[in-house]
C-alpha atoms as a PDB file:
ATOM      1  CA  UNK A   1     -35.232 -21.056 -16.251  1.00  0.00           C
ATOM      2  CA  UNK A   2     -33.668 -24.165 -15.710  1.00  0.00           C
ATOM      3  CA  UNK A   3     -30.263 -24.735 -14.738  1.00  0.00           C
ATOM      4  CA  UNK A   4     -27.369 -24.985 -16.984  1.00  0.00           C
ATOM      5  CA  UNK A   5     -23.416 -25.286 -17.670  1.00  0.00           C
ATOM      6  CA  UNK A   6     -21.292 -22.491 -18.027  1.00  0.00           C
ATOM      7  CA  UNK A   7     -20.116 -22.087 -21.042  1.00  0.00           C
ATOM      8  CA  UNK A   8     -16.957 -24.159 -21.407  1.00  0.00           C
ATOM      9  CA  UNK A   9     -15.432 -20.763 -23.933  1.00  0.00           C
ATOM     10  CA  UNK A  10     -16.057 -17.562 -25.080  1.00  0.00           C
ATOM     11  CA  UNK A  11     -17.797 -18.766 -28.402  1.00  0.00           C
ATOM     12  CA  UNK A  12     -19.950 -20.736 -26.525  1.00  0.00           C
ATOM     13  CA  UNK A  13     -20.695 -18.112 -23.998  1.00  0.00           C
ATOM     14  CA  UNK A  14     -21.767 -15.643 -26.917  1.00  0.00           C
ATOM     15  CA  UNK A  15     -24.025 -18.084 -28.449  1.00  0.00           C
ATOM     16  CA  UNK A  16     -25.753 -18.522 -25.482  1.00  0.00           C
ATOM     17  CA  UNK A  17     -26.142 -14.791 -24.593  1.00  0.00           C
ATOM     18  CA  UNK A  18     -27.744 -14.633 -28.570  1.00  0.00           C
ATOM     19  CA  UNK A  19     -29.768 -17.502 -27.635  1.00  0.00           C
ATOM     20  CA  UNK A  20     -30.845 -16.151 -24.453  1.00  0.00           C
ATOM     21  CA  UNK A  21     -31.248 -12.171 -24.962  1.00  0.00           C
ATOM     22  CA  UNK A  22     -34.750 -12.380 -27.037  1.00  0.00           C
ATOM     23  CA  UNK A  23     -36.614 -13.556 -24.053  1.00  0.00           C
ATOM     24  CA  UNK A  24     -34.740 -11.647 -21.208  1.00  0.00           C
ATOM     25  CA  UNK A  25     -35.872  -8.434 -19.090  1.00  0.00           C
ATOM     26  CA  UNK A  26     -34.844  -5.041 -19.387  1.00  0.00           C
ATOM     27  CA  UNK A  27     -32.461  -4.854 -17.582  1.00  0.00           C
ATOM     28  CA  UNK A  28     -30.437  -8.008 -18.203  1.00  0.00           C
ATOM     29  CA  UNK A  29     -31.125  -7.769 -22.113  1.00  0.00           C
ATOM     30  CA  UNK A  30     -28.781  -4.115 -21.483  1.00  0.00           C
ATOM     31  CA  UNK A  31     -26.651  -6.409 -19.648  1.00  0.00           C
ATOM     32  CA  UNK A  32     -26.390  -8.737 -23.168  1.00  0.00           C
ATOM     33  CA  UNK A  33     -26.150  -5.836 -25.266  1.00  0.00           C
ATOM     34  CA  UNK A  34     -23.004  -4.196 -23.219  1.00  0.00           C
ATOM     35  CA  UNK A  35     -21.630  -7.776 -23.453  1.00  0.00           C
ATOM     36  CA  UNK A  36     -21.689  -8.143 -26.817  1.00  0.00           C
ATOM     37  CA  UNK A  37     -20.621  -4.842 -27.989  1.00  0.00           C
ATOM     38  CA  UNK A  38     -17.784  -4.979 -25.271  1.00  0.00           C
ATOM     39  CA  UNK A  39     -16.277  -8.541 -24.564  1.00  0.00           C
ATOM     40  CA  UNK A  40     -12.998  -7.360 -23.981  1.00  0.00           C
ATOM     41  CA  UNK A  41     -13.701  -5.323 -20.865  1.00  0.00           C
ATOM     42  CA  UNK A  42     -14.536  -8.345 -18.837  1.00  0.00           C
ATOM     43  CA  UNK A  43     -11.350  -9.277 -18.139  1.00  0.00           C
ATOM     44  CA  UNK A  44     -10.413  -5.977 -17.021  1.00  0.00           C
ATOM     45  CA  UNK A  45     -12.987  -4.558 -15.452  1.00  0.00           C
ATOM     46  CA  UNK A  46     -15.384  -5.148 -11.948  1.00  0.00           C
ATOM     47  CA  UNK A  47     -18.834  -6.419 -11.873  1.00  0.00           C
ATOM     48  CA  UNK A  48     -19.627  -2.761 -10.887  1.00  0.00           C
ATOM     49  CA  UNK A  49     -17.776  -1.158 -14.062  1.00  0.00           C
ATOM     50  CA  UNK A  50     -19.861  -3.914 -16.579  1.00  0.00           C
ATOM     51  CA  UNK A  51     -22.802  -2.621 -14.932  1.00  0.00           C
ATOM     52  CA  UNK A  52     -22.083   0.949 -14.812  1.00  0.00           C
ATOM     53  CA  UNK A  53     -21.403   0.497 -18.488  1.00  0.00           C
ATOM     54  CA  UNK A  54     -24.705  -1.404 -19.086  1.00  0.00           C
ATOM     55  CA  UNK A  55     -26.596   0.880 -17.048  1.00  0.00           C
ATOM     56  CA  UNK A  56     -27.861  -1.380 -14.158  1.00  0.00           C
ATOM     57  CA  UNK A  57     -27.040  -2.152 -10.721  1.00  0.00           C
ATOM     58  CA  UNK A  58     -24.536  -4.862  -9.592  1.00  0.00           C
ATOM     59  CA  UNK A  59     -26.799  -7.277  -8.878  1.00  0.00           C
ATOM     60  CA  UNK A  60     -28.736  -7.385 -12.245  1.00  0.00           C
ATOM     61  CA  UNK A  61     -25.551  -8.104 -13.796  1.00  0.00           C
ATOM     62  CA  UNK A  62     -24.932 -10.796 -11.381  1.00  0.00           C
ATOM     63  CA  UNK A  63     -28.385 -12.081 -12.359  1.00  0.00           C
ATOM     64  CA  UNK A  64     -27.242 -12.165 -15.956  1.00  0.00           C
ATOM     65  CA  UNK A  65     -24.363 -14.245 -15.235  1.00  0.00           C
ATOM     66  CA  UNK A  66     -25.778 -16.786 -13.837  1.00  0.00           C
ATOM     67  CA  UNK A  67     -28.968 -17.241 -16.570  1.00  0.00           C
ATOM     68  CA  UNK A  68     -25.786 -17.791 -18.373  1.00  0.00           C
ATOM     69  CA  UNK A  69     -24.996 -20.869 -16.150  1.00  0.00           C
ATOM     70  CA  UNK A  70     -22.058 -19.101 -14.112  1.00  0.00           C
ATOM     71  CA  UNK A  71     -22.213 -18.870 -10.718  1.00  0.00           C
ATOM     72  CA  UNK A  72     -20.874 -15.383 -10.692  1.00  0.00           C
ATOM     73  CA  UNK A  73     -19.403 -12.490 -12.327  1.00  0.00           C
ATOM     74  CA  UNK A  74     -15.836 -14.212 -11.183  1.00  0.00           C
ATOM     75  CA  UNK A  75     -16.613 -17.339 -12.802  1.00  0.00           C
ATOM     76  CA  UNK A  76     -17.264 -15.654 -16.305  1.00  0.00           C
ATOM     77  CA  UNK A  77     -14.354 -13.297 -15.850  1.00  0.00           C
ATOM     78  CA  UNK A  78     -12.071 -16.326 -15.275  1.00  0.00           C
ATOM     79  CA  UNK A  79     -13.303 -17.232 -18.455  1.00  0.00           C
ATOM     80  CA  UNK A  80     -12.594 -14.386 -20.476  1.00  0.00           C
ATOM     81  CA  UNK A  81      -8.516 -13.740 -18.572  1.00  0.00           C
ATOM     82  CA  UNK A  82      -7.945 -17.175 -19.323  1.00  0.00           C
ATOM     83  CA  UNK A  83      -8.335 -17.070 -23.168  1.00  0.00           C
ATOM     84  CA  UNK A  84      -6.361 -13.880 -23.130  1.00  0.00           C
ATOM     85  CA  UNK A  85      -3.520 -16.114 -21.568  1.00  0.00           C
ATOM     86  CA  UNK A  86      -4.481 -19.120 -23.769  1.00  0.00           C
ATOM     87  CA  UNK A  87      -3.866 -16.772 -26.809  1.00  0.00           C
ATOM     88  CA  UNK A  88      -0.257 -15.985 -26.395  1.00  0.00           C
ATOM     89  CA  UNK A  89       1.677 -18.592 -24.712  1.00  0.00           C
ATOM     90  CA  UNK A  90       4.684 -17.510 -22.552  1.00  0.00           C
ATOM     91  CA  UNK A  91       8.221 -16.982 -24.185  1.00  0.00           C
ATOM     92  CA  UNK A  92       9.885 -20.518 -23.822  1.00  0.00           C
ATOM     93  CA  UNK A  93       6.336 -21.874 -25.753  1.00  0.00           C
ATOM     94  CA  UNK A  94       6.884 -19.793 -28.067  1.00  0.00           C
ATOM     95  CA  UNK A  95      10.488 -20.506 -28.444  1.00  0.00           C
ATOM     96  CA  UNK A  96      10.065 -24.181 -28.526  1.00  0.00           C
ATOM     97  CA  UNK A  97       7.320 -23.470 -31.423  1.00  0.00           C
ATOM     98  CA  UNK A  98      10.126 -21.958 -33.122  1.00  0.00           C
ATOM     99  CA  UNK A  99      12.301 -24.409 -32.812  1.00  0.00           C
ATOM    100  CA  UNK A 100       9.998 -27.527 -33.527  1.00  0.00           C
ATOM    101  CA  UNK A 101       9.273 -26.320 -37.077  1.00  0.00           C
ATOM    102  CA  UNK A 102      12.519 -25.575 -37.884  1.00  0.00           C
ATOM    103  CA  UNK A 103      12.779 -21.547 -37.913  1.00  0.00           C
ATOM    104  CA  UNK A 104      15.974 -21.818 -39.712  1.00  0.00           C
ATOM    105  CA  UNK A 105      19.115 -19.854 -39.047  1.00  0.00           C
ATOM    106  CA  UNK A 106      19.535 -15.962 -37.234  1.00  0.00           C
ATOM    107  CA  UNK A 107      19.394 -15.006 -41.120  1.00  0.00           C
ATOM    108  CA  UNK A 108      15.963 -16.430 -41.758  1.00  0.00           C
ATOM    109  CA  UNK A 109      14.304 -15.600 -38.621  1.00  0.00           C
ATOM    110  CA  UNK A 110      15.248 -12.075 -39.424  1.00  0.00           C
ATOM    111  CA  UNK A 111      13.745 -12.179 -43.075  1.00  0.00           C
ATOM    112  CA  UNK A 112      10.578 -13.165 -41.464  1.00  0.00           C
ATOM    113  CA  UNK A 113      10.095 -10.730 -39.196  1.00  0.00           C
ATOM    114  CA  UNK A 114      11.154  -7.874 -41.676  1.00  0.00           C
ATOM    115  CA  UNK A 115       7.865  -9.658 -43.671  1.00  0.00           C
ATOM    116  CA  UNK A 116       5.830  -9.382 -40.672  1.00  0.00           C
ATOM    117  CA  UNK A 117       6.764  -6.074 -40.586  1.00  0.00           C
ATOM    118  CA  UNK A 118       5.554  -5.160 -43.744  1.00  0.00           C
ATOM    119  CA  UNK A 119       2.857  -6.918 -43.547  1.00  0.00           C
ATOM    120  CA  UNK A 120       1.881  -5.005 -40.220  1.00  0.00           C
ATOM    121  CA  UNK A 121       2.884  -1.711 -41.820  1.00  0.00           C
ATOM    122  CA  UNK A 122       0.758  -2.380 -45.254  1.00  0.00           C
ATOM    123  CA  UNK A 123      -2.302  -2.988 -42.680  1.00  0.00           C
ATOM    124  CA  UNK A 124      -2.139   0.209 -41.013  1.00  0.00           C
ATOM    125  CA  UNK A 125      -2.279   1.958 -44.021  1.00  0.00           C
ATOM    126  CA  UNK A 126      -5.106   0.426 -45.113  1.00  0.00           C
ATOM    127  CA  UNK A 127      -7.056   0.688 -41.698  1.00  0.00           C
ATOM    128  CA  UNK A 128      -5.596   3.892 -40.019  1.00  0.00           C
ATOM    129  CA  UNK A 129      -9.010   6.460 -39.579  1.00  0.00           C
ATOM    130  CA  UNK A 130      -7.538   9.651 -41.243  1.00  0.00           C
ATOM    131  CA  UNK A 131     -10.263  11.725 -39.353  1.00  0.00           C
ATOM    132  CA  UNK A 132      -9.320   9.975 -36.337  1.00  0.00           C
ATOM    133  CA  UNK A 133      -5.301  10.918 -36.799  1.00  0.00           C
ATOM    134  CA  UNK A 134      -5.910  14.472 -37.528  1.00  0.00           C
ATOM    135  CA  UNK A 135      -7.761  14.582 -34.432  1.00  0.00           C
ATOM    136  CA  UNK A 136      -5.465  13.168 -32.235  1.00  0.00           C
ATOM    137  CA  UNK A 137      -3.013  15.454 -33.358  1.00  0.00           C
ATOM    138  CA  UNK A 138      -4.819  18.257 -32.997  1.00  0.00           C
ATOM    139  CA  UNK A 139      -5.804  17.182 -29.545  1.00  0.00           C
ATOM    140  CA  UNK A 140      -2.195  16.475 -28.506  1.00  0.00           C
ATOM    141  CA  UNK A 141      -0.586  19.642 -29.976  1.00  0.00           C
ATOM    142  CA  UNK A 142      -3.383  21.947 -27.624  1.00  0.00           C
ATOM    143  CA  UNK A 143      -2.821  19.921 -24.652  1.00  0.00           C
ATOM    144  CA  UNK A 144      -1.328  21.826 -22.240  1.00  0.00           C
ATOM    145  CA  UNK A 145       0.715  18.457 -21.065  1.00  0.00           C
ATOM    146  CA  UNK A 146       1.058  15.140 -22.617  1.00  0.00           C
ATOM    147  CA  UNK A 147       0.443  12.274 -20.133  1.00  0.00           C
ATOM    148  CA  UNK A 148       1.671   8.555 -21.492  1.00  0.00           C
ATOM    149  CA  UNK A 149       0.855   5.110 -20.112  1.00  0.00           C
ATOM    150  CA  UNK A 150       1.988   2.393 -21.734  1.00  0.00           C
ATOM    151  CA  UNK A 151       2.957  -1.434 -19.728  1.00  0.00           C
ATOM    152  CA  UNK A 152       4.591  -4.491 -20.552  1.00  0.00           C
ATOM    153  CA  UNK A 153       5.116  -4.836 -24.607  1.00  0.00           C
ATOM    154  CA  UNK A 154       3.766  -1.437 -25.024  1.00  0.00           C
ATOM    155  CA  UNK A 155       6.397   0.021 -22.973  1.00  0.00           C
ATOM    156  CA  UNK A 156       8.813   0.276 -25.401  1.00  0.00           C
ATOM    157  CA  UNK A 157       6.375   2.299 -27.537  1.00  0.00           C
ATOM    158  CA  UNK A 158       5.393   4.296 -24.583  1.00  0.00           C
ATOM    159  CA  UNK A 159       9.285   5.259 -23.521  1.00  0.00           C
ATOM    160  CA  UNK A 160       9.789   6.336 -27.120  1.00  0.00           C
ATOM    161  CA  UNK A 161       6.717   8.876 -27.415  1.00  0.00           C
ATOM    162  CA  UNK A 162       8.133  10.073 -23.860  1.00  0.00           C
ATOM    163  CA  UNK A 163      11.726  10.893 -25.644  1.00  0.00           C
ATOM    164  CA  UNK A 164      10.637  12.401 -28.323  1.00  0.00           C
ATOM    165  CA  UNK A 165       8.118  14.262 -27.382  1.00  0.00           C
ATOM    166  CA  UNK A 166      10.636  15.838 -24.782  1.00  0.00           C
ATOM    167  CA  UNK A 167      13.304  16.611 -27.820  1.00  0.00           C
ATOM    168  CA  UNK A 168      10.189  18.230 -29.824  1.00  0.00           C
ATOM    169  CA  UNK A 169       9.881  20.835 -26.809  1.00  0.00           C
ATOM    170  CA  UNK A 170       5.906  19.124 -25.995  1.00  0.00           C
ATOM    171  CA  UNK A 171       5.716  19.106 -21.727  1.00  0.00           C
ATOM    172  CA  UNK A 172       5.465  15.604 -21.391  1.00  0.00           C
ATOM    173  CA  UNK A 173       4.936  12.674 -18.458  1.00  0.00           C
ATOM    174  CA  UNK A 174       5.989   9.231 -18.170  1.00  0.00           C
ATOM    175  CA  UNK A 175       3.591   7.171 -16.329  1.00  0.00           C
ATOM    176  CA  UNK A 176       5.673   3.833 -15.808  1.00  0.00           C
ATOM    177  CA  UNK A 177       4.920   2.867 -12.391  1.00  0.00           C
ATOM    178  CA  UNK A 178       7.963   2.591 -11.323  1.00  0.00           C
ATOM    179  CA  UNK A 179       8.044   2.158  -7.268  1.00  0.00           C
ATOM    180  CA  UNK A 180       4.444   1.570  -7.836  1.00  0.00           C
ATOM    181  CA  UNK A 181       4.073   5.103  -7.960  1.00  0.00           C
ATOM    182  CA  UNK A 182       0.490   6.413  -9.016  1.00  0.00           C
ATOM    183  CA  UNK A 183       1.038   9.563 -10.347  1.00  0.00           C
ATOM    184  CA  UNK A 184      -2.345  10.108 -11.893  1.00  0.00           C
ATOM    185  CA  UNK A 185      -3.351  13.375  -9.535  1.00  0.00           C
ATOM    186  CA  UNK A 186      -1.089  14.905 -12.143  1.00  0.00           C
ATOM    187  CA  UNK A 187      -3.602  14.915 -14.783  1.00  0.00           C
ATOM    188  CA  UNK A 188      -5.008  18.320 -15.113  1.00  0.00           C
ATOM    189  CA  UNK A 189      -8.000  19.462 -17.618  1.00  0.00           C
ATOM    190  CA  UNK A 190      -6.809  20.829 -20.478  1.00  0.00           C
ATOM    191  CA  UNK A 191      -3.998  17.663 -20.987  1.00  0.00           C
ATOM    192  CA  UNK A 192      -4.502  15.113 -23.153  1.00  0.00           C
ATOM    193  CA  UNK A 193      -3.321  11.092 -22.336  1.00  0.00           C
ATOM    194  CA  UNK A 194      -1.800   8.600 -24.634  1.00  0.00           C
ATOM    195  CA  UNK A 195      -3.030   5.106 -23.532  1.00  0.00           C
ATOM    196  CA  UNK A 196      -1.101   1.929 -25.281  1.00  0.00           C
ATOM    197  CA  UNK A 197      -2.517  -1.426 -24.364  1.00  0.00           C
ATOM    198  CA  UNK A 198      -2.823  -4.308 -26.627  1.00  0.00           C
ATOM    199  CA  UNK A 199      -4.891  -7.659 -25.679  1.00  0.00           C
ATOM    200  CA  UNK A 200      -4.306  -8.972 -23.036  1.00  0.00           C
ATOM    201  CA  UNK A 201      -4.886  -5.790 -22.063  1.00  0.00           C
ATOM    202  CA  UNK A 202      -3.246  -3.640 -19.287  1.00  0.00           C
ATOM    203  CA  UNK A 203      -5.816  -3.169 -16.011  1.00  0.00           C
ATOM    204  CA  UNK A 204      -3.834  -0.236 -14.890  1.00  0.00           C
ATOM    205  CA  UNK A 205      -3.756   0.768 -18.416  1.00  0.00           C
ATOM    206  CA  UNK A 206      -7.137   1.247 -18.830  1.00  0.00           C
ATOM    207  CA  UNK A 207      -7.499   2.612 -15.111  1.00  0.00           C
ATOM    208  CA  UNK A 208      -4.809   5.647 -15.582  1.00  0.00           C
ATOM    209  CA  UNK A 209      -7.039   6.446 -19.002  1.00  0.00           C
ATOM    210  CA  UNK A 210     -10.146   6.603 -17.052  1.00  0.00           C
ATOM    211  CA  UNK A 211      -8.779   8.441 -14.576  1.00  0.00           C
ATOM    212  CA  UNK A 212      -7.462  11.168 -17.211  1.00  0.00           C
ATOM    213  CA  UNK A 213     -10.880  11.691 -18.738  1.00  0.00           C
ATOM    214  CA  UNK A 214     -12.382  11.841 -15.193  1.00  0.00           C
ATOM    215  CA  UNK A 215     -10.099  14.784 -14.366  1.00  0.00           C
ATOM    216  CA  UNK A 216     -11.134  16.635 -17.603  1.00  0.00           C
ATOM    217  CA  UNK A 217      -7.961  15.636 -19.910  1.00  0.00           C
ATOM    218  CA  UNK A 218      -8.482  13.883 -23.465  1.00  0.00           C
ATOM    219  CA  UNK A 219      -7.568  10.669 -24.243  1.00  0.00           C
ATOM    220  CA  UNK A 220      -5.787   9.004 -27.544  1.00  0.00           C
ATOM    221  CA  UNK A 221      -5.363   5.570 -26.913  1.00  0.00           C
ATOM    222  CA  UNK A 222      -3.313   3.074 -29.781  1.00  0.00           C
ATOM    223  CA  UNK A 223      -4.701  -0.414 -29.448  1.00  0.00           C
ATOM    224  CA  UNK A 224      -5.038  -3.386 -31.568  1.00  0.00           C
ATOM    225  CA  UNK A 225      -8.874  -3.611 -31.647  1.00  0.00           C
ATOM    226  CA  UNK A 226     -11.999  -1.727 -31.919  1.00  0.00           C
ATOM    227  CA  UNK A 227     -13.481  -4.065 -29.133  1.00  0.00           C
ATOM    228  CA  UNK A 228     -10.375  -2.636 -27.029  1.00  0.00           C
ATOM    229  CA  UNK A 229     -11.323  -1.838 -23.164  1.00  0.00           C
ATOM    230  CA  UNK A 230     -10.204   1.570 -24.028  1.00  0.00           C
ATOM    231  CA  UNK A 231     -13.292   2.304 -26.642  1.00  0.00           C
ATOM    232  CA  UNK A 232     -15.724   3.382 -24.258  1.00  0.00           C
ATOM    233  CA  UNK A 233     -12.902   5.733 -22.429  1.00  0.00           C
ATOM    234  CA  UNK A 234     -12.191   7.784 -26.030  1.00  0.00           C
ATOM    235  CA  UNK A 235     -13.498   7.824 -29.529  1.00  0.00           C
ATOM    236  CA  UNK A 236      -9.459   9.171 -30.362  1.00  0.00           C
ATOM    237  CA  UNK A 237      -8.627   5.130 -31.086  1.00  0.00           C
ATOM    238  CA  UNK A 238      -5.875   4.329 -33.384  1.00  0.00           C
ATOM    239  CA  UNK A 239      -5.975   0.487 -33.795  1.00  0.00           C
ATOM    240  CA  UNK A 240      -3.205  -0.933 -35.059  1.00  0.00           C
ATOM    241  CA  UNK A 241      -2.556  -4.777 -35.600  1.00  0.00           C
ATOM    242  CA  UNK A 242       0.681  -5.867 -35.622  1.00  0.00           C
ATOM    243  CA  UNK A 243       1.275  -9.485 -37.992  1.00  0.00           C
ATOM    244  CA  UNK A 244       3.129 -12.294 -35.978  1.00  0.00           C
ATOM    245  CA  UNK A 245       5.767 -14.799 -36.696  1.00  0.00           C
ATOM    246  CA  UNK A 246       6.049 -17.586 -34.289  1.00  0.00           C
ATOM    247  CA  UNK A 247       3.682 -16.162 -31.878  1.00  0.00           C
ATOM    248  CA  UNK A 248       5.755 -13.134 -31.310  1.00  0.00           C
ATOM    249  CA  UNK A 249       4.607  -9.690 -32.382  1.00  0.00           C
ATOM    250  CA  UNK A 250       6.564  -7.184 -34.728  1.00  0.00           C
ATOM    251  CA  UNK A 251       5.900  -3.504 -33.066  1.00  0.00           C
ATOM    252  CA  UNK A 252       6.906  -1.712 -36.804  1.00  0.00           C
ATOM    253  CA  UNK A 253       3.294  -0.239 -37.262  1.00  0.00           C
ATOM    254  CA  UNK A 254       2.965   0.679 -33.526  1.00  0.00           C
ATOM    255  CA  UNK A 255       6.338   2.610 -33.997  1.00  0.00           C
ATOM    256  CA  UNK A 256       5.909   3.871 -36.917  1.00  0.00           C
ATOM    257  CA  UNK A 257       2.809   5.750 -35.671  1.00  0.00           C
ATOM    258  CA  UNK A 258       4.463   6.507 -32.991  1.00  0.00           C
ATOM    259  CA  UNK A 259       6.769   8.417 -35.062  1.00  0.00           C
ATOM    260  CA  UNK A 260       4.474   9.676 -37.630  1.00  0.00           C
ATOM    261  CA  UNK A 261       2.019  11.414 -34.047  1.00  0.00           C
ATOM    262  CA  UNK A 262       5.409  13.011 -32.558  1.00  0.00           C
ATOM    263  CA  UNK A 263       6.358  14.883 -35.780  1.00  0.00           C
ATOM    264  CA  UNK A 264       3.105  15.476 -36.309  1.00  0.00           C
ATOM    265  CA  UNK A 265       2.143  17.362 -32.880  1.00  0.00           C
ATOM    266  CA  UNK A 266       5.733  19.216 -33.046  1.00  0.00           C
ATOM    267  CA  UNK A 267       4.947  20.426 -36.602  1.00  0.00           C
ATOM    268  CA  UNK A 268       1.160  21.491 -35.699  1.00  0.00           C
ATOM    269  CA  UNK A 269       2.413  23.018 -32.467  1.00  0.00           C
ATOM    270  CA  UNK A 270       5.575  24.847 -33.479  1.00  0.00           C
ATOM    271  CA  UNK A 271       7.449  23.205 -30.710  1.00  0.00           C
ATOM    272  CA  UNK A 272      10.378  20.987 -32.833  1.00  0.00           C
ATOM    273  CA  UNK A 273      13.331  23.606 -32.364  1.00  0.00           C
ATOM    274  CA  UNK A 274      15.251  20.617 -30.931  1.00  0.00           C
ATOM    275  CA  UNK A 275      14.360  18.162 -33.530  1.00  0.00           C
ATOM    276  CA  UNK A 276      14.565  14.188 -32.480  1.00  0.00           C
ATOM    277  CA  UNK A 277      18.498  13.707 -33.297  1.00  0.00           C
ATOM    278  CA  UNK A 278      18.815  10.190 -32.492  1.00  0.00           C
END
């Protein structure tokens, strides 16, 4: 095959792979399938993690890079982590979006996020699996512990399951990192792990979820996608997508299923003597 370009974006690259995958081998057509079904784990995951999930070696997804016109596996991962950062700028950009159309006072700004909020809360009702739910809850209540990872915007989400699972009487860990402590040989089988990430996408995220279902614990994750990195580490995915206003995010409908899983799990396990009182 002759030489050609990368692909200058992520459109581009899929085209190509479409282009490309009716006339490839065996092993780098699995390669193009796992792509396709998966794009979201390239920015988070090694060369050897794409191929374990494609089911080749290393090197034949090497190969398939660079029939795509990259030199390497870097290259195309470059590719993918810097549309993640393209897609939501930093906090002064966003700020000085704000302020260039002309937000409007404290009053308005707030009216717009309560309508992001609703909007966000209206979508998970329409989108939330029911099966899925009632087996996450069912999975969390007979855990024997309750494991929670959660970084940067889904901290907040991740500190409040902590809480009240703790005032609901359900044994429950914190995984924050704090000290960059790696508390993962915690996980025991027979516990069950909450993973929150939302694109860009945590790395050690997605690593602490692996690492739960490698020691025999189940995972739920809450995510915003069902091309999340976290699909192929549980079927237990609650996707929610929160609506925006000025490039930032509302968390209502990640926090109000927060809310709805905790008095769920302490109803279904008999465990809310406490109750959550604040």
């Amino acid at each position: 095959m002759d030489a050609v370009s990368a692909p200058a974006n992520i459109e581009e690259l899929l085209d190509r792979v479409h282009q490309v995958s009716g006339n490839l081998p065996k092993r780098l057509k699995q390669c193009a399938d796992y792509l396709v079904t998966n794009p979201d784990r390239v920015a988070v995951s090694t060369v050897a993690e794409m191929a374990d999930g494609a089911g080749v070696q290393p090197s034949a997804f090497m190969r398939f890079c660079q029939v795509l016109g990259f030199s390497g596996y870097s290259q195309m991962q470059r590719l993918f982590r810097e549309t993640y950062t393209q897609s939501w700028p930093d906090y002064s950009t966003r700020l000085q979006k704000l302020r260039a159309t002309g937000a409007g006072s404290p009053s308005a700004l707030l009216a717009e996020f309560i309508e992001a909020g609703r909007l966000s809360l209206e979508n998970l009702a329409k989108t939330i699996d029911p099966r899925t739910l009632d087996t996450a809850i069912k999975t969390l209540s007979e855990a024997n512990m309750v494991h929670i990872v959660g970084m940067r915007r889904a901290f907040s989400v991740a500190s409040y399951l902590a809480y009240a699972f703790e005032k609901m009487n359900v044994p429950t860990m914190l995984h924050d990192s704090v000290g960059k402590l790696d508390s993962r040989h915690a996980i025991r089988p027979g516990d069950a792990v909450i993973a929150i990430t939302f694109a860009p996408y945590t790395h050690e995220t997605v690593e602490l979820a692996e690492a739960g279902r490698r020691a025999g614990a189940h995972v739920v994750a809450i995510t915003d996608s069902p091309a999340s990195p976290l699909r192929p580490v549980t079927p237990l995915l609650l996707t929610v997508q929160e609506a925006d206003f000025g490039d930032f995010r509302s968390l209502s409908a990640t926090l109000s299923l927060a809310v709805a899983l905790v008095v769920a799990v302490g109803a279904a396990g008999g465990t809310g003597v406490n109750g959550i009182s604040d």
